[in-house]
Protein backbone atom coordinates (compact mmCIF):
# COMPACT_ATOMS: atom_id res chain seq x y z
CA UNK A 1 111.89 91.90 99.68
CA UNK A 2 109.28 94.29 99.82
CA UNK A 3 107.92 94.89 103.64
CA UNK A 4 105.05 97.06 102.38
CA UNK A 5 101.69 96.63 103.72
CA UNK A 6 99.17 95.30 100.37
CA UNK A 7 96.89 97.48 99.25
CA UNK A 8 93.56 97.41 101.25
CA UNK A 9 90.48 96.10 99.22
CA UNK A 10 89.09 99.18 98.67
CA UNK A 11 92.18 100.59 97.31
CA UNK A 12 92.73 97.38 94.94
CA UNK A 13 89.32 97.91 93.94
CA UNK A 14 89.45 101.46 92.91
CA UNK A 15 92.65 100.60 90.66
CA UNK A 16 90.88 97.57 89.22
CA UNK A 17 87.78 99.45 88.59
CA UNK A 18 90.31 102.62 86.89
CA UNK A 19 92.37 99.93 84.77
CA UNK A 20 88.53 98.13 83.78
CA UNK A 21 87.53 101.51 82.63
CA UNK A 22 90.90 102.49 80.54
CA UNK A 23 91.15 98.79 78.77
CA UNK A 24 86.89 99.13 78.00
CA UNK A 25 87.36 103.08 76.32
CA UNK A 26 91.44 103.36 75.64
CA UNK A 27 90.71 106.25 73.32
CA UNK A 28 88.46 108.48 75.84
CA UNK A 29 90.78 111.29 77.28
CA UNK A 30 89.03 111.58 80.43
CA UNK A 31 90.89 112.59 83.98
CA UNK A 32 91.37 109.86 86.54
CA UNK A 33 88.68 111.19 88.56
CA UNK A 34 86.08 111.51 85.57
CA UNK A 35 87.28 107.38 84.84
CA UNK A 36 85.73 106.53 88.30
CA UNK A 37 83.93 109.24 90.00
CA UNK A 38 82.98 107.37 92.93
CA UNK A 39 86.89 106.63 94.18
CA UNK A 40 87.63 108.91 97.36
CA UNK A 41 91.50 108.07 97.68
CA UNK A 42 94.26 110.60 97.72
CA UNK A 43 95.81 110.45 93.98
CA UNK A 44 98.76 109.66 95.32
CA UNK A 45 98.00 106.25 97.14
CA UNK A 46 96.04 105.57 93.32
CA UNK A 47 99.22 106.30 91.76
CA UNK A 48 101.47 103.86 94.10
CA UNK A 49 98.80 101.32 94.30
CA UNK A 50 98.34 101.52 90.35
CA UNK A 51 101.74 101.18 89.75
CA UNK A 52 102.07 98.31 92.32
CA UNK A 53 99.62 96.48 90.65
CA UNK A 54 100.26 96.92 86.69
CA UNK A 55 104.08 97.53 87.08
CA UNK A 56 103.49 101.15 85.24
CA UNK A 57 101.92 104.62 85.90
CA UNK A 58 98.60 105.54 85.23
CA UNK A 59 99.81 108.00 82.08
CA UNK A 60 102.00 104.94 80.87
CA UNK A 61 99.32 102.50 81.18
CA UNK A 62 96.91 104.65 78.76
CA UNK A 63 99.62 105.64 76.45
CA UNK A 64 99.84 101.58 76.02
CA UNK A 65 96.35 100.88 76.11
CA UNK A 66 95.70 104.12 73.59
CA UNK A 67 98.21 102.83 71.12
CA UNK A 68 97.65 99.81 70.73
CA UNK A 69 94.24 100.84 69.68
CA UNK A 70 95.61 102.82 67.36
CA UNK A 71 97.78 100.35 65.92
CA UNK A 72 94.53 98.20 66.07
CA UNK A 73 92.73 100.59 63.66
CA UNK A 74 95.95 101.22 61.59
CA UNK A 75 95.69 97.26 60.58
CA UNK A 76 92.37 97.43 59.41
CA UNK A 77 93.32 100.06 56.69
CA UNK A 78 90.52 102.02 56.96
CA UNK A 79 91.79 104.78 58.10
CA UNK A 80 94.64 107.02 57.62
CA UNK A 81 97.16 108.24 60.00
CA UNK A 82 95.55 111.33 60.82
CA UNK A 83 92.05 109.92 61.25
CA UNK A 84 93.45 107.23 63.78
CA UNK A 85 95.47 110.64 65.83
CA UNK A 86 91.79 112.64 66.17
CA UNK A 87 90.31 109.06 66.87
CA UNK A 88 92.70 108.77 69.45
CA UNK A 89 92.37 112.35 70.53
CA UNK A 90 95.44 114.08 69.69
CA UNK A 91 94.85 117.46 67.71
CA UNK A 92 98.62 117.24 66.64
CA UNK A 93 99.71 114.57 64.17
CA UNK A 94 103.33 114.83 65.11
CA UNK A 95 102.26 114.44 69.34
CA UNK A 96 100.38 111.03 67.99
CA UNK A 97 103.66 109.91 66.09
CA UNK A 98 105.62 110.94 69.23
CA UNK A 99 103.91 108.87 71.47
CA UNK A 100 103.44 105.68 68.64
CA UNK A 101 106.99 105.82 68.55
CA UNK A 102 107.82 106.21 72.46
CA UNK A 103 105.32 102.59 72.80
CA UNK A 104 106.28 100.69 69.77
CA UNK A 105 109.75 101.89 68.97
CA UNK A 106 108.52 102.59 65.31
CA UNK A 107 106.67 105.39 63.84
CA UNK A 108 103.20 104.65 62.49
CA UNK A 109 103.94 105.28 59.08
CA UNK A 110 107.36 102.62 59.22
CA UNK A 111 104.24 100.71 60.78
CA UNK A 112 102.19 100.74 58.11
CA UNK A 113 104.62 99.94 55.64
CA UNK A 114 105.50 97.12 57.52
CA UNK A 115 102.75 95.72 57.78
CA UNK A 116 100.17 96.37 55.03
CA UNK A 117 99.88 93.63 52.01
CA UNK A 118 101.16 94.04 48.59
CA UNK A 119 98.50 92.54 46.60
CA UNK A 120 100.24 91.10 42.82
CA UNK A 121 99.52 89.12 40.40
CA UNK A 122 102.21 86.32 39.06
CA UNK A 123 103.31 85.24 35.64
CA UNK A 124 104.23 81.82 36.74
CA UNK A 125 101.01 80.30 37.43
CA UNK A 126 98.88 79.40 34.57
CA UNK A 127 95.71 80.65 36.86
CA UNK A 128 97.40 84.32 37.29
CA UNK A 129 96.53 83.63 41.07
CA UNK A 130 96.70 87.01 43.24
CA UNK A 131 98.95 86.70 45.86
CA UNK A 132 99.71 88.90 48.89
CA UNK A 133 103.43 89.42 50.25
CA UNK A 134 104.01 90.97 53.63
CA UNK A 135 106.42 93.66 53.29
CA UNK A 136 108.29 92.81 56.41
CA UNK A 137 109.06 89.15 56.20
CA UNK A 138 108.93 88.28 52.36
CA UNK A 139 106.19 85.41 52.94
CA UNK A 140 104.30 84.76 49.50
CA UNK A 141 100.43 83.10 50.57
CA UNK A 142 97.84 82.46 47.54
CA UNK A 143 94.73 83.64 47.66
């Protein structure tokens, strides 16, 4: 069991108002202290207290939040891989991949494959109705 004291209000609230900040913008870059100006804690009480309360560490907590934007805007298909790593701020394709891969397990590209339609047309029905098939689990649905 844990004997530590809980946070105090004002600490909880500084975390709350950093993690409100990260989930509103998870693509801005900005340092913990540019997120919420106004806190006046010691980073590392933030740090304990943030992890306390979200079970991960500030960076980690981004990195999440970041990528799943990313993966967010890679289902859309509007943009391509590189677009969504400048999006997300990362002037380095390969550090963008790095990271996608260190959250998800899967690089964005395996992602994409995944996960983007194959639109085809079928020789069985008299209509020639278009169908779509997801790549990763076979399913045919008709348009």
């Amino acid at each position: 069991m844990n004997n530590r004291p809980m946070p105090t209000n004002f600490i909880y609230n500084a975390v709350m108002a950093i993690i409100q900040s990260i989930d509103e913008k998870p693509l801005q870059r900005d340092a913990v202290k540019e997120l919420e100006p106004t806190i006046h804690i010691g980073r590392n009480q933030l740090q304990h207290t943030f992890k306390e309360i979200t079970g991960m560490t500030v960076r980690s907590y981004r990195l999440q939040k970041r990528m799943k934007a990313a993966k967010d805007m890679m289902a859309t298909g509007e943009y391509s891989i590189k677009q969504i790593a400048l999006e997300c701020g990362y002037k380095n394709q390969n550090n963008f991949t790095a990271d996608f891969k260190l959250v998800f397990k899967i690089s964005p590209s395996e992602w994409l494959e995944a996960h983007t339609p194959i639109l085809y047309v079928t020789m069985d029905d008299i209509e020639g109705a278009v169908f779509i098939r997801n790549r990763a689990n076979s399913v045919n649905q008709k348009l």
